[in-house]
PDB file of N, CA and C in Angstrom:
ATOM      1  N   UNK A   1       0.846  -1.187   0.000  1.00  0.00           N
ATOM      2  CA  UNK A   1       0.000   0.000   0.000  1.00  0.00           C
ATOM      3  C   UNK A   1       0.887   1.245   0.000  1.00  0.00           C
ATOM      4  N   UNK A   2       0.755   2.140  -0.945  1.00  0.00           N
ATOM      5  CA  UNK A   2       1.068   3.675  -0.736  1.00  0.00           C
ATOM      6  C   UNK A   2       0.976   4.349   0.693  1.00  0.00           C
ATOM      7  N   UNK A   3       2.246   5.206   0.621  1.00  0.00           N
ATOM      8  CA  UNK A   3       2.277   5.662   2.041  1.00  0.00           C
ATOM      9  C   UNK A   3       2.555   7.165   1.869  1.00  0.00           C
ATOM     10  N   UNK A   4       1.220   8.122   1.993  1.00  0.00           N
ATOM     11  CA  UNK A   4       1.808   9.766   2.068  1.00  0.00           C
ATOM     12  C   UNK A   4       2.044  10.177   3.464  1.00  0.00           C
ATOM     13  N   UNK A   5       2.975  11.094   3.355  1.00  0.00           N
ATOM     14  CA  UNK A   5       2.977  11.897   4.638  1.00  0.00           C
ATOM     15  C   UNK A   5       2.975  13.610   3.753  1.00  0.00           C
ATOM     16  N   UNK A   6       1.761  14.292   4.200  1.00  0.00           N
ATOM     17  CA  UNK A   6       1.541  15.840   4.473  1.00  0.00           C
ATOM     18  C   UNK A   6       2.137  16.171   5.280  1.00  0.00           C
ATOM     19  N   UNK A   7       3.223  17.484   4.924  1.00  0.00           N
ATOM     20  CA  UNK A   7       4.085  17.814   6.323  1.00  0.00           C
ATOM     21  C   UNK A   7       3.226  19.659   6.024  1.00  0.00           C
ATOM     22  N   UNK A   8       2.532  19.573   7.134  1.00  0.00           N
ATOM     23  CA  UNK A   8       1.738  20.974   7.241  1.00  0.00           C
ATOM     24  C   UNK A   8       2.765  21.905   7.721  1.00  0.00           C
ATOM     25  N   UNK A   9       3.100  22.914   7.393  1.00  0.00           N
ATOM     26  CA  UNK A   9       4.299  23.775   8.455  1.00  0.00           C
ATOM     27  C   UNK A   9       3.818  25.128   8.374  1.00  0.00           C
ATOM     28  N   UNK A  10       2.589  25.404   8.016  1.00  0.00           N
ATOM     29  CA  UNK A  10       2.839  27.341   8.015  1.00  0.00           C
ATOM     30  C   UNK A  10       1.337  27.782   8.761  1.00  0.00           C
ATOM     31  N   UNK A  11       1.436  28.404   9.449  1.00  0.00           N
ATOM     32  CA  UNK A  11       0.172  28.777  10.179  1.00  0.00           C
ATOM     33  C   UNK A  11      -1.045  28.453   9.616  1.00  0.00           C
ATOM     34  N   UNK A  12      -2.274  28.589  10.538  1.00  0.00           N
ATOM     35  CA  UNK A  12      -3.607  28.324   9.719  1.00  0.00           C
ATOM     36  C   UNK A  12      -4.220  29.278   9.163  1.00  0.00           C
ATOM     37  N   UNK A  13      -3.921  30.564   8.913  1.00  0.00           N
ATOM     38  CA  UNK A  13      -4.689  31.710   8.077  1.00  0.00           C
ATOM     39  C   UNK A  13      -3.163  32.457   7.465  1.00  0.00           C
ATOM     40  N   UNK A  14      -3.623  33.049   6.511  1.00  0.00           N
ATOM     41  CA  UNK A  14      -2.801  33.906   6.063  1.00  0.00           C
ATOM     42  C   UNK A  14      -2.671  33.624   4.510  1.00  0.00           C
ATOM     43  N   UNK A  15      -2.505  32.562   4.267  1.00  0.00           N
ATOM     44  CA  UNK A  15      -2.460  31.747   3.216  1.00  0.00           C
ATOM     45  C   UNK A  15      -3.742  30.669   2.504  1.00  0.00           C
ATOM     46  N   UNK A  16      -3.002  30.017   1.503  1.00  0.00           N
ATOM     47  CA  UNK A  16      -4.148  29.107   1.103  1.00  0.00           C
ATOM     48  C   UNK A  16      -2.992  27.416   1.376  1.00  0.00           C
ATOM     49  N   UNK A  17      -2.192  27.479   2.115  1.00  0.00           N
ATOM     50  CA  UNK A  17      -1.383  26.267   2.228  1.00  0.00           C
ATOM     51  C   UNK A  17      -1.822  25.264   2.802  1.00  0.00           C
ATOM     52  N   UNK A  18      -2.376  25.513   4.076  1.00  0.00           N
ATOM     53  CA  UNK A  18      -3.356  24.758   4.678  1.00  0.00           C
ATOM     54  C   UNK A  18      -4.672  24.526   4.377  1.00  0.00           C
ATOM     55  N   UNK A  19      -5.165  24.926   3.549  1.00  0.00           N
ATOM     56  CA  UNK A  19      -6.727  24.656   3.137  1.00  0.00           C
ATOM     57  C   UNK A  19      -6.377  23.301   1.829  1.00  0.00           C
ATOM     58  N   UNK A  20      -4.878  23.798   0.749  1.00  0.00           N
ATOM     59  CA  UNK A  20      -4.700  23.066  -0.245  1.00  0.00           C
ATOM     60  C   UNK A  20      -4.330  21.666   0.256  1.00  0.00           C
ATOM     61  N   UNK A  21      -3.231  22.034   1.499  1.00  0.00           N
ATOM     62  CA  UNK A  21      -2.880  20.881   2.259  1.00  0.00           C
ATOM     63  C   UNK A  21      -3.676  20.091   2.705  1.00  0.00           C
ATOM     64  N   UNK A  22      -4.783  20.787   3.554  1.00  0.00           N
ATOM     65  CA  UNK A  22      -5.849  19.238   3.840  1.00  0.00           C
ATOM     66  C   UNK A  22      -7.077  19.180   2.799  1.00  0.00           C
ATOM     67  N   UNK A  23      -7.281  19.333   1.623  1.00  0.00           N
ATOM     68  CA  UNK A  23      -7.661  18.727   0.959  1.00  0.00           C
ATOM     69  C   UNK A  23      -7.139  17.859   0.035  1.00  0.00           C
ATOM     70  N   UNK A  24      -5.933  17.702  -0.590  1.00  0.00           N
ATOM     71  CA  UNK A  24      -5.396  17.204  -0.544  1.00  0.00           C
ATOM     72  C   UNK A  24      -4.773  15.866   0.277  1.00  0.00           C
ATOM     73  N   UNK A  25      -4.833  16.148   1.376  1.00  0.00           N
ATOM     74  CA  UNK A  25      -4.911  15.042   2.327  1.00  0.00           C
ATOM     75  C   UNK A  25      -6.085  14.334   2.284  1.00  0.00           C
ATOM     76  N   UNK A  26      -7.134  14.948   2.460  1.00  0.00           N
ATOM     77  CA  UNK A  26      -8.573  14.081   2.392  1.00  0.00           C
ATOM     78  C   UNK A  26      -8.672  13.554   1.204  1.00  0.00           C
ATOM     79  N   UNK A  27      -8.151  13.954   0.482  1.00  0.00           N
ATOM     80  CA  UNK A  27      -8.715  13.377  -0.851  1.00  0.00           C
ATOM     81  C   UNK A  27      -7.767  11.677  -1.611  1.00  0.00           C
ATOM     82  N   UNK A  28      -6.088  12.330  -0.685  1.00  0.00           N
ATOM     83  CA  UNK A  28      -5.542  10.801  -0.654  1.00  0.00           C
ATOM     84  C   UNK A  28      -6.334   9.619   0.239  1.00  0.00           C
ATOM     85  N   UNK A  29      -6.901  10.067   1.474  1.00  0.00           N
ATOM     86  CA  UNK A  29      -7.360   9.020   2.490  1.00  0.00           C
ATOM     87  C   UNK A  29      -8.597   8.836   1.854  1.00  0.00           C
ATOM     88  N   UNK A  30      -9.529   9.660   0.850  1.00  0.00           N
ATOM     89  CA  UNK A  30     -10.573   9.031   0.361  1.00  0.00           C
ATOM     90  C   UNK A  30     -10.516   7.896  -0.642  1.00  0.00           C
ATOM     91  N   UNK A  31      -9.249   8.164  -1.179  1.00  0.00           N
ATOM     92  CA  UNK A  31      -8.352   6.899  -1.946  1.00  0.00           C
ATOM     93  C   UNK A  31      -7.628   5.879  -1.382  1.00  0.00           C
ATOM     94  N   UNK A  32      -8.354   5.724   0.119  1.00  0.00           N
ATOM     95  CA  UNK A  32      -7.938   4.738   0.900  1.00  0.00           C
ATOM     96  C   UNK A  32      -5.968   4.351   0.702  1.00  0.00           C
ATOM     97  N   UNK A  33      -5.548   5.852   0.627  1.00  0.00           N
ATOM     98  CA  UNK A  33      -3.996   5.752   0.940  1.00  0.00           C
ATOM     99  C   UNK A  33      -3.968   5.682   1.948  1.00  0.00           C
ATOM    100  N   UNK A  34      -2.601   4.898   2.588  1.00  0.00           N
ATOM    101  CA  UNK A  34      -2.016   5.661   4.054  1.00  0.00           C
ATOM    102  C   UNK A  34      -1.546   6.911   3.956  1.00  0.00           C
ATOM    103  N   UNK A  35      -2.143   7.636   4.951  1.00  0.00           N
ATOM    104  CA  UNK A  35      -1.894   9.252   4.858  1.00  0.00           C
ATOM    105  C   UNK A  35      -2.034   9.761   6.411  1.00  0.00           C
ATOM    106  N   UNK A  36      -0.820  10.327   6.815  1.00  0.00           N
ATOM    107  CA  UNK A  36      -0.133  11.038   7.701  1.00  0.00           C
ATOM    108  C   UNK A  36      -0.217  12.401   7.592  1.00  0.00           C
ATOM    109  N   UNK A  37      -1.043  13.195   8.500  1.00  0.00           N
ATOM    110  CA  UNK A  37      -0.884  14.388   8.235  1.00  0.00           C
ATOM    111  C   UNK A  37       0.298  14.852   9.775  1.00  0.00           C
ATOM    112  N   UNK A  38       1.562  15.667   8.948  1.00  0.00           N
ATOM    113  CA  UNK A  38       2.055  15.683  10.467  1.00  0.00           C
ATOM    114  C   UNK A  38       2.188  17.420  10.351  1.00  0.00           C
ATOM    115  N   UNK A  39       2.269  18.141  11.162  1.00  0.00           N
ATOM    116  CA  UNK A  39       2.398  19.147  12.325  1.00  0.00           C
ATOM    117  C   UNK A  39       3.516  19.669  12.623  1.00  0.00           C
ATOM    118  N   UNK A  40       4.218  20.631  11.991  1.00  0.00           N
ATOM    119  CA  UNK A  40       5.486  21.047  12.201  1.00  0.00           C
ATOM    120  C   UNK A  40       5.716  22.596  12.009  1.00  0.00           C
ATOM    121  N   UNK A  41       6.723  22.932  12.702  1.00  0.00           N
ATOM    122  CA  UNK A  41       6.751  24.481  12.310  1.00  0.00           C
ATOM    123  C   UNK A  41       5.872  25.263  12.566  1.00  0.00           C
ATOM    124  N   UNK A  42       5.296  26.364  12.375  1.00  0.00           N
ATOM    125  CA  UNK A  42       4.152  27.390  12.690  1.00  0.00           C
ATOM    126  C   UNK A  42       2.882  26.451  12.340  1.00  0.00           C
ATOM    127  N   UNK A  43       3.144  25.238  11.520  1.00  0.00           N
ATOM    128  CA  UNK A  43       1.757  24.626  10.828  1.00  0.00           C
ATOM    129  C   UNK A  43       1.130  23.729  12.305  1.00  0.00           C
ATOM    130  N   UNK A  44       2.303  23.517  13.676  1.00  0.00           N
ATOM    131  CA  UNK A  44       1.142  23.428  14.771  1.00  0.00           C
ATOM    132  C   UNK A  44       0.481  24.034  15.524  1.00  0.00           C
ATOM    133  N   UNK A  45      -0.228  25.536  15.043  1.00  0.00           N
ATOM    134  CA  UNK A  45      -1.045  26.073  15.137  1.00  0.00           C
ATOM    135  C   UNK A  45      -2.650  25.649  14.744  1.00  0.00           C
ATOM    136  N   UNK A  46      -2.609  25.382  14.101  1.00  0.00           N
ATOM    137  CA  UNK A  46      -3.471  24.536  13.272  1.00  0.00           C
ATOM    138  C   UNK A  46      -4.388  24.069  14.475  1.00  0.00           C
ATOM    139  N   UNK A  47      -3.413  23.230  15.547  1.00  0.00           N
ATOM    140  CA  UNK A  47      -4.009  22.093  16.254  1.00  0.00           C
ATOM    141  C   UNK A  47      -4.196  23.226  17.787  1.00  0.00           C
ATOM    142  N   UNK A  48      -3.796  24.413  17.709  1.00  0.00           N
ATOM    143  CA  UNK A  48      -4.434  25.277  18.934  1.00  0.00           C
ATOM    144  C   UNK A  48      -6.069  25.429  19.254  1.00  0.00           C
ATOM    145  N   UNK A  49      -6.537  24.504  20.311  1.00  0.00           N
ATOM    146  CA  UNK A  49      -8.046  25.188  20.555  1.00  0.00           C
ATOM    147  C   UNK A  49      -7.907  26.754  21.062  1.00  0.00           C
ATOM    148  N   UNK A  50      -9.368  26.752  20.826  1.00  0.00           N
ATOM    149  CA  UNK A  50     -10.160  28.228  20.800  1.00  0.00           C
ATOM    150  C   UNK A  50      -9.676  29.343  19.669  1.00  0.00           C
ATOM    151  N   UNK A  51      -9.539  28.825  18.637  1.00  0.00           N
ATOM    152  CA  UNK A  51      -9.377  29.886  17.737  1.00  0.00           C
ATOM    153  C   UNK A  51     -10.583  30.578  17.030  1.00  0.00           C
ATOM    154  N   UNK A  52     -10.585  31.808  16.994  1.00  0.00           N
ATOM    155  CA  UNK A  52     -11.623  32.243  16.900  1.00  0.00           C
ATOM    156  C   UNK A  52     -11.414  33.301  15.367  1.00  0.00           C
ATOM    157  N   UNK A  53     -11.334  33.023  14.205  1.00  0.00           N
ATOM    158  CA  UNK A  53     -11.041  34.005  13.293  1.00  0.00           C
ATOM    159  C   UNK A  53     -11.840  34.777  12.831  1.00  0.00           C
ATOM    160  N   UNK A  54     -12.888  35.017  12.952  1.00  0.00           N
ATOM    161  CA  UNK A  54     -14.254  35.402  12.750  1.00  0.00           C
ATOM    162  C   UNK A  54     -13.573  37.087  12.425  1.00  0.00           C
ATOM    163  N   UNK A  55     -12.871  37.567  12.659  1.00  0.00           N
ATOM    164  CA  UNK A  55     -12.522  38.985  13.000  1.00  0.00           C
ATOM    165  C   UNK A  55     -11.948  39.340  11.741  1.00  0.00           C
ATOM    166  N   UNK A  56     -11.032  38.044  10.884  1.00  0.00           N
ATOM    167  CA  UNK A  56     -10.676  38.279   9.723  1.00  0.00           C
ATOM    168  C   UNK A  56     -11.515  37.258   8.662  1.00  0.00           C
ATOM    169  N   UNK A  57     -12.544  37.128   8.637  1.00  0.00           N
ATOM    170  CA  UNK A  57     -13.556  36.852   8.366  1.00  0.00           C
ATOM    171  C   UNK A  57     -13.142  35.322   7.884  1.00  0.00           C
ATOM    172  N   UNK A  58     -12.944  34.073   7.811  1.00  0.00           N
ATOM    173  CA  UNK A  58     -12.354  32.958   8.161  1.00  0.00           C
ATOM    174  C   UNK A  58     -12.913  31.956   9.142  1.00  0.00           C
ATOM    175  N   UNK A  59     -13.438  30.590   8.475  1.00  0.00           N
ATOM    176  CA  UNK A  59     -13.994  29.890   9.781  1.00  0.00           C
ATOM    177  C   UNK A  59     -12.683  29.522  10.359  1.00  0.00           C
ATOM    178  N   UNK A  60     -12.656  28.898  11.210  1.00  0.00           N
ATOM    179  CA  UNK A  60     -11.878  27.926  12.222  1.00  0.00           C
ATOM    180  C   UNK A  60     -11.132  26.783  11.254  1.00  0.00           C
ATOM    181  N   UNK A  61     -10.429  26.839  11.764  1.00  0.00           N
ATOM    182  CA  UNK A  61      -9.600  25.349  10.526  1.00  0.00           C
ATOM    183  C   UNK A  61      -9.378  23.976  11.647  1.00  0.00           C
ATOM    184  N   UNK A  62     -10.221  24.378  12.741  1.00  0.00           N
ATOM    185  CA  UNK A  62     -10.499  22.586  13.573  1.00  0.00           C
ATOM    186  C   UNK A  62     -11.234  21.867  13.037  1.00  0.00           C
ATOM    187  N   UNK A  63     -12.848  22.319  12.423  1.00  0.00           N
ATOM    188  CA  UNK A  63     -13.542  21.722  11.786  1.00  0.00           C
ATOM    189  C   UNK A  63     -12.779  20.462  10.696  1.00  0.00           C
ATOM    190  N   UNK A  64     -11.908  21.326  10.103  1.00  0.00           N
ATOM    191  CA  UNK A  64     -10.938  20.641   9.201  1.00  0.00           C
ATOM    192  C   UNK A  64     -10.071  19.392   9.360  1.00  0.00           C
ATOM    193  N   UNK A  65      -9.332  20.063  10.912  1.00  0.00           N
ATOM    194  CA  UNK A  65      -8.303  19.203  11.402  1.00  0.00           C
ATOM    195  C   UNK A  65      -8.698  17.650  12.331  1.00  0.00           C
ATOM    196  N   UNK A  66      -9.947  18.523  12.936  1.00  0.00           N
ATOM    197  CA  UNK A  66     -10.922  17.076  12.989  1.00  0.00           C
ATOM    198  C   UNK A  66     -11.518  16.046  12.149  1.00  0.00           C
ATOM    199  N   UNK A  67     -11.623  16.340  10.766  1.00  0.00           N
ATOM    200  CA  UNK A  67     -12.194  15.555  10.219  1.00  0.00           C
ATOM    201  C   UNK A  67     -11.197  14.780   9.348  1.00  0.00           C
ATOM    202  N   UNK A  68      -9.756  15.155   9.698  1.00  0.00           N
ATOM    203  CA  UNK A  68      -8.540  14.105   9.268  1.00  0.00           C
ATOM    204  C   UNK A  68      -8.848  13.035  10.112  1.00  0.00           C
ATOM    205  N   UNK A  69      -8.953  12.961  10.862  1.00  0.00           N
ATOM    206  CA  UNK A  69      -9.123  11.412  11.942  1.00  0.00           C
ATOM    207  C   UNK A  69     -10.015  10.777  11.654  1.00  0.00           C
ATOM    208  N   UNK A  70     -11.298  11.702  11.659  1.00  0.00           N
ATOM    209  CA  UNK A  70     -12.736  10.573  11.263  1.00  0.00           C
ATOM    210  C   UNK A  70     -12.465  10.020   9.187  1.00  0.00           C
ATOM    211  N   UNK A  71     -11.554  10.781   9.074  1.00  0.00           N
ATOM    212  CA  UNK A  71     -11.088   9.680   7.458  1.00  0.00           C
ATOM    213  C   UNK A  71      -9.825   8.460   7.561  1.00  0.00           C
ATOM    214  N   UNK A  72      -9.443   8.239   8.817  1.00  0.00           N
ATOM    215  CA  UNK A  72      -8.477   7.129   9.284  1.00  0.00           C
ATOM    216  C   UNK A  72      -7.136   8.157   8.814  1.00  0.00           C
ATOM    217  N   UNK A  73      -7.051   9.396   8.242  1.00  0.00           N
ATOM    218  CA  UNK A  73      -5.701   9.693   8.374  1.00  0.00           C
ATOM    219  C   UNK A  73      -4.804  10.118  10.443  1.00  0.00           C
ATOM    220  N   UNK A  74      -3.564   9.618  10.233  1.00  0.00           N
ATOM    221  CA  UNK A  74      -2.972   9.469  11.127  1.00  0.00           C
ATOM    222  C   UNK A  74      -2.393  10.629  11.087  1.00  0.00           C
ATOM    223  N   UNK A  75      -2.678  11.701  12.522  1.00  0.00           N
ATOM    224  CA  UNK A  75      -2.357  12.981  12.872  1.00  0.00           C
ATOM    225  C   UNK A  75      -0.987  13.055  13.367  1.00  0.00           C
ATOM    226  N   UNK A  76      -0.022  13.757  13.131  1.00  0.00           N
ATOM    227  CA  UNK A  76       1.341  14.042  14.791  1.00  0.00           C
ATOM    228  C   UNK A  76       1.500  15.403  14.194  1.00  0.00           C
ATOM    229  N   UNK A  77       2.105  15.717  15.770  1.00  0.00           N
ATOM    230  CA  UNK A  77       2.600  16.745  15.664  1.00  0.00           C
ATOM    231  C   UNK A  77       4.125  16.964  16.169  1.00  0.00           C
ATOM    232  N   UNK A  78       4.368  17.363  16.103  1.00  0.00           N
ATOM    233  CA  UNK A  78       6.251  18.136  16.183  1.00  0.00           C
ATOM    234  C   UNK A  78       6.403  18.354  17.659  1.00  0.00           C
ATOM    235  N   UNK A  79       6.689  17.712  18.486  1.00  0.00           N
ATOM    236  CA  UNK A  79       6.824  18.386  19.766  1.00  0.00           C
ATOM    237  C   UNK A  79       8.033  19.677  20.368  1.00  0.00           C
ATOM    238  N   UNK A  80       9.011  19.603  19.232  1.00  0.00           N
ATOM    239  CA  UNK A  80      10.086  20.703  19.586  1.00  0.00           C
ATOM    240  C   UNK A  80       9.799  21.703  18.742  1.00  0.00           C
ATOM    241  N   UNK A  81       8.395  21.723  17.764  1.00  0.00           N
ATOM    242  CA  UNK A  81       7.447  22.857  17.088  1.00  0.00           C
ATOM    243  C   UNK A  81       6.639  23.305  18.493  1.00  0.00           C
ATOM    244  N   UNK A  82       5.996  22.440  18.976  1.00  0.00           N
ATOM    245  CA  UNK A  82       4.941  22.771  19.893  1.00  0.00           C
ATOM    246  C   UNK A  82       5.696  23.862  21.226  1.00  0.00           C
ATOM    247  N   UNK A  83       6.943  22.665  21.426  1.00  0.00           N
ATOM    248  CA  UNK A  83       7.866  23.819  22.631  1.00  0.00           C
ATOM    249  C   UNK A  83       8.335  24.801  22.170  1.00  0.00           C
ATOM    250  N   UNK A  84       8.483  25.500  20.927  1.00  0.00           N
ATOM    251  CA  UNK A  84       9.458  26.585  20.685  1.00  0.00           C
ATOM    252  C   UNK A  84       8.318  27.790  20.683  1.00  0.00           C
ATOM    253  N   UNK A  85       7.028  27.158  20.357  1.00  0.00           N
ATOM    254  CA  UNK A  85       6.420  28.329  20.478  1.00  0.00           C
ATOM    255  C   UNK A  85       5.041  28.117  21.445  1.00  0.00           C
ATOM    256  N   UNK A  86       5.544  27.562  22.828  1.00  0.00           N
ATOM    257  CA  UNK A  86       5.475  27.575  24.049  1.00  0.00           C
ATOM    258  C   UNK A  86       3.651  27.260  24.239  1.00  0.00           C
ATOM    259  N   UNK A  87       3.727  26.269  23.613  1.00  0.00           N
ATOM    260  CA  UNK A  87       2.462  25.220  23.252  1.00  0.00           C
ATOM    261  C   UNK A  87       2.136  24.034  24.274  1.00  0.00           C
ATOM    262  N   UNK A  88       1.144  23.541  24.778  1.00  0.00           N
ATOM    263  CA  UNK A  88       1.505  22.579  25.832  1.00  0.00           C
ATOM    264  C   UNK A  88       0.044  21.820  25.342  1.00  0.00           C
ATOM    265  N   UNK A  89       0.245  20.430  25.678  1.00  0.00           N
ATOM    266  CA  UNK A  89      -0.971  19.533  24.930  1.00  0.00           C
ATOM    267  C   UNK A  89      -2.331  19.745  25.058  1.00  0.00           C
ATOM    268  N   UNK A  90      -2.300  20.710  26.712  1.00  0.00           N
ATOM    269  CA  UNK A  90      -3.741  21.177  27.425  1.00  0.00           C
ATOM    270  C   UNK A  90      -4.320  22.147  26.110  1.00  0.00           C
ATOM    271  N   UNK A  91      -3.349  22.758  25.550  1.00  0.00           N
ATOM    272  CA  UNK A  91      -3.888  23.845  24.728  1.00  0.00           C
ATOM    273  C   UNK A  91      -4.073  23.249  23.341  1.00  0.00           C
ATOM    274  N   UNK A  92      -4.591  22.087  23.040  1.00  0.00           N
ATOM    275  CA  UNK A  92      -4.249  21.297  21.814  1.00  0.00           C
ATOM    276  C   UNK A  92      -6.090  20.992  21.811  1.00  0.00           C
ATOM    277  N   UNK A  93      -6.518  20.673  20.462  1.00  0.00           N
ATOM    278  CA  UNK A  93      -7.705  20.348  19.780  1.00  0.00           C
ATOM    279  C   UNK A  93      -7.754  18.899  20.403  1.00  0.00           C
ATOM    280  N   UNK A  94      -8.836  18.213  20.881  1.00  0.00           N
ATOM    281  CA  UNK A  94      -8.983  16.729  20.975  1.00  0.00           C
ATOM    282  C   UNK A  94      -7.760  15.976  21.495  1.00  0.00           C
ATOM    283  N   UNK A  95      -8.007  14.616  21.517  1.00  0.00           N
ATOM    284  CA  UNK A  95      -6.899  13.533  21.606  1.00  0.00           C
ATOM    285  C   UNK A  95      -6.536  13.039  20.366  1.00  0.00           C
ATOM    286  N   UNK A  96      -6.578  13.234  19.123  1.00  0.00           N
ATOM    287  CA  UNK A  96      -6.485  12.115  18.385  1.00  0.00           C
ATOM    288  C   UNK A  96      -5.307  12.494  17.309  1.00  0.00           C
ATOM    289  N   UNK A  97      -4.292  12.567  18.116  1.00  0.00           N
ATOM    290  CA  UNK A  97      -3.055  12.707  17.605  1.00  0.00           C
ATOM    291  C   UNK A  97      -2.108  12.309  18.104  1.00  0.00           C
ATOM    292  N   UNK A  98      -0.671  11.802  17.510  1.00  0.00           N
ATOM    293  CA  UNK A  98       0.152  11.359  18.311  1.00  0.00           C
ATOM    294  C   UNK A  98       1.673  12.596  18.285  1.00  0.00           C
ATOM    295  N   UNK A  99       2.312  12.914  19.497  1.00  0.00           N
ATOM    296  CA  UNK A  99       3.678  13.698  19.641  1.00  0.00           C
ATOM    297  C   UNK A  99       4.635  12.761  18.970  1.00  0.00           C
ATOM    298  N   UNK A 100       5.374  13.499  18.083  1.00  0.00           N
ATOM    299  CA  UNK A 100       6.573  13.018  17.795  1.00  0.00           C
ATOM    300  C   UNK A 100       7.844  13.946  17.891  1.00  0.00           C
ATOM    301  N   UNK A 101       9.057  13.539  17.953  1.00  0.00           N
ATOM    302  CA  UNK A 101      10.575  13.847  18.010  1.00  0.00           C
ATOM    303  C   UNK A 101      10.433  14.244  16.713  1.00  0.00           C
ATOM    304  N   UNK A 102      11.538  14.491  15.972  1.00  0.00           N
ATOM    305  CA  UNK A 102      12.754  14.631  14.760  1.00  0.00           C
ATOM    306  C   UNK A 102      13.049  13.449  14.361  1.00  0.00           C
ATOM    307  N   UNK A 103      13.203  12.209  15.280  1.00  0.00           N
ATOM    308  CA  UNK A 103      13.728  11.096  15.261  1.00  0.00           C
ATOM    309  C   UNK A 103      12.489  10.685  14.541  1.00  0.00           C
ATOM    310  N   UNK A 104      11.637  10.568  15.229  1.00  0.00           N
ATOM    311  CA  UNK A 104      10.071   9.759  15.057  1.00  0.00           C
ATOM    312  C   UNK A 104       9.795  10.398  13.248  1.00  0.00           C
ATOM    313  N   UNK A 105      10.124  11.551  13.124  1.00  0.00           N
ATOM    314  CA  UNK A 105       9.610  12.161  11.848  1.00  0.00           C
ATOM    315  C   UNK A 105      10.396  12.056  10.789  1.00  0.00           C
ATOM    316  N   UNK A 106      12.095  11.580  10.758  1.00  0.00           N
ATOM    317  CA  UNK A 106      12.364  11.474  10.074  1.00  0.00           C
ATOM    318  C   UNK A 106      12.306  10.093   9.486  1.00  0.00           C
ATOM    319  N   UNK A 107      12.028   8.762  10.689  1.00  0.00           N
ATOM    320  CA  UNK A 107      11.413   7.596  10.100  1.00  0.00           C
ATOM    321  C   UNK A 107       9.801   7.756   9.530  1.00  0.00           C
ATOM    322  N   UNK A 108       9.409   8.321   9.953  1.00  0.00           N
ATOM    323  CA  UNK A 108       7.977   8.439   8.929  1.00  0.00           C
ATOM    324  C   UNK A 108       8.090   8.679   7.673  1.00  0.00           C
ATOM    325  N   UNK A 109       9.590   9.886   7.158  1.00  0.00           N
ATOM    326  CA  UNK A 109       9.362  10.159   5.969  1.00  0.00           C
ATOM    327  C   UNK A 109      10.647   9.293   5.213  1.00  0.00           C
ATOM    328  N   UNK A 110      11.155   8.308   5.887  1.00  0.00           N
ATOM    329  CA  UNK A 110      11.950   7.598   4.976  1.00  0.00           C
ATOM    330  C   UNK A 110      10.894   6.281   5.126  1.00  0.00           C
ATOM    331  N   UNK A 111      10.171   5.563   5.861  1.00  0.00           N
ATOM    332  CA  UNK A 111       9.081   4.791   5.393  1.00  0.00           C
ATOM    333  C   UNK A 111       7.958   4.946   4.344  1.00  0.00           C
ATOM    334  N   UNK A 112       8.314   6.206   3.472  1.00  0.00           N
ATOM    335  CA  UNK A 112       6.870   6.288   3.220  1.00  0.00           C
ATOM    336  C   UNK A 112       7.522   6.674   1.873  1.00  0.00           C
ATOM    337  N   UNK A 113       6.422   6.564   0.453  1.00  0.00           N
ATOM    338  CA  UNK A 113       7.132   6.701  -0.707  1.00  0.00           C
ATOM    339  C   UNK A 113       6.760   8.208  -1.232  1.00  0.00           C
ATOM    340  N   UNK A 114       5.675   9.252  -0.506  1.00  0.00           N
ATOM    341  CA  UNK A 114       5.940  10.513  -1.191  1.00  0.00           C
ATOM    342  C   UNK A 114       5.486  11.281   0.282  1.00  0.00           C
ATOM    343  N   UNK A 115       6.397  12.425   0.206  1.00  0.00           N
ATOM    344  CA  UNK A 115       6.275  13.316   1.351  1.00  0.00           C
ATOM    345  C   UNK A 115       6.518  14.927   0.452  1.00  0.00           C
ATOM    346  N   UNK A 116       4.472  15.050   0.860  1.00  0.00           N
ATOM    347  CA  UNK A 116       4.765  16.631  -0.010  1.00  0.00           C
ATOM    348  C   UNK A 116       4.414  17.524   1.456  1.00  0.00           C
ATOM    349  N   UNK A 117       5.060  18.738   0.727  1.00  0.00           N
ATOM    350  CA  UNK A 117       5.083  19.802   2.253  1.00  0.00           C
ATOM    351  C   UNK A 117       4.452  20.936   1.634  1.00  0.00           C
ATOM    352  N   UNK A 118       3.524  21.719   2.574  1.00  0.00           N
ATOM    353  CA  UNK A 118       2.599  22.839   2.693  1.00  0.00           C
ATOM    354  C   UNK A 118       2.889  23.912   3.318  1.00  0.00           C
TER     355      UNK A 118
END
């Protein structure tokens, strides 16, 4: 079986990286790929509850990030992303993700045969 990993890295508004990124993602896991969406860089923002964008007129991009799990894609996030910009799991969307190292992420993307980044 095909193995993607989405490496999300740039905040959740500002851009269209993350909107292209998880559709894109959904649309491999609707093709019953293995698909990894992982969490790195400013892109674990993404996974901050209580965001409220309404102000720059923008829904919420949890709606989104939740509905990677209910398609069997497999969530992580960056944990030395999460510490640098002083993130702690309490402040994180749901459970349904797993923390990873550098270590952990760079075997994900040598197991896997395409790793596109957002």
């Amino acid at each position: 079986m095909t193995k993607v990993n989405f490496l999300l890295r740039k905040a959740p508004y500002g851009s269209v990286n993350d909107v292209e990124g998880f559709r894109l993602c959904t649309a491999f896991a609707a093709m019953e790929i293995d698909t990894n969406a992982i969490f790195i860089d400013d892109g674990v923002f993404v996974a901050l509850s209580g965001q409220d964008p309404k102000a720059i007129g923008l829904p919420p991009v949890s709606a989104a990030y939740e509905r990677l799990t209910d398609m069997n894609v497999k969530v992580f996030l960056l944990e030395e992303s999460l510490k640098e910009r002083g993130i702690s799991r309490e402040d994180l969307i749901g459970e349904d993700f797993s923390l990873i190292g550098k270590t952990e992420l760079a075997r994900l993307i040598s197991e896997s045969d395409f790793t596109l980044s957002f």
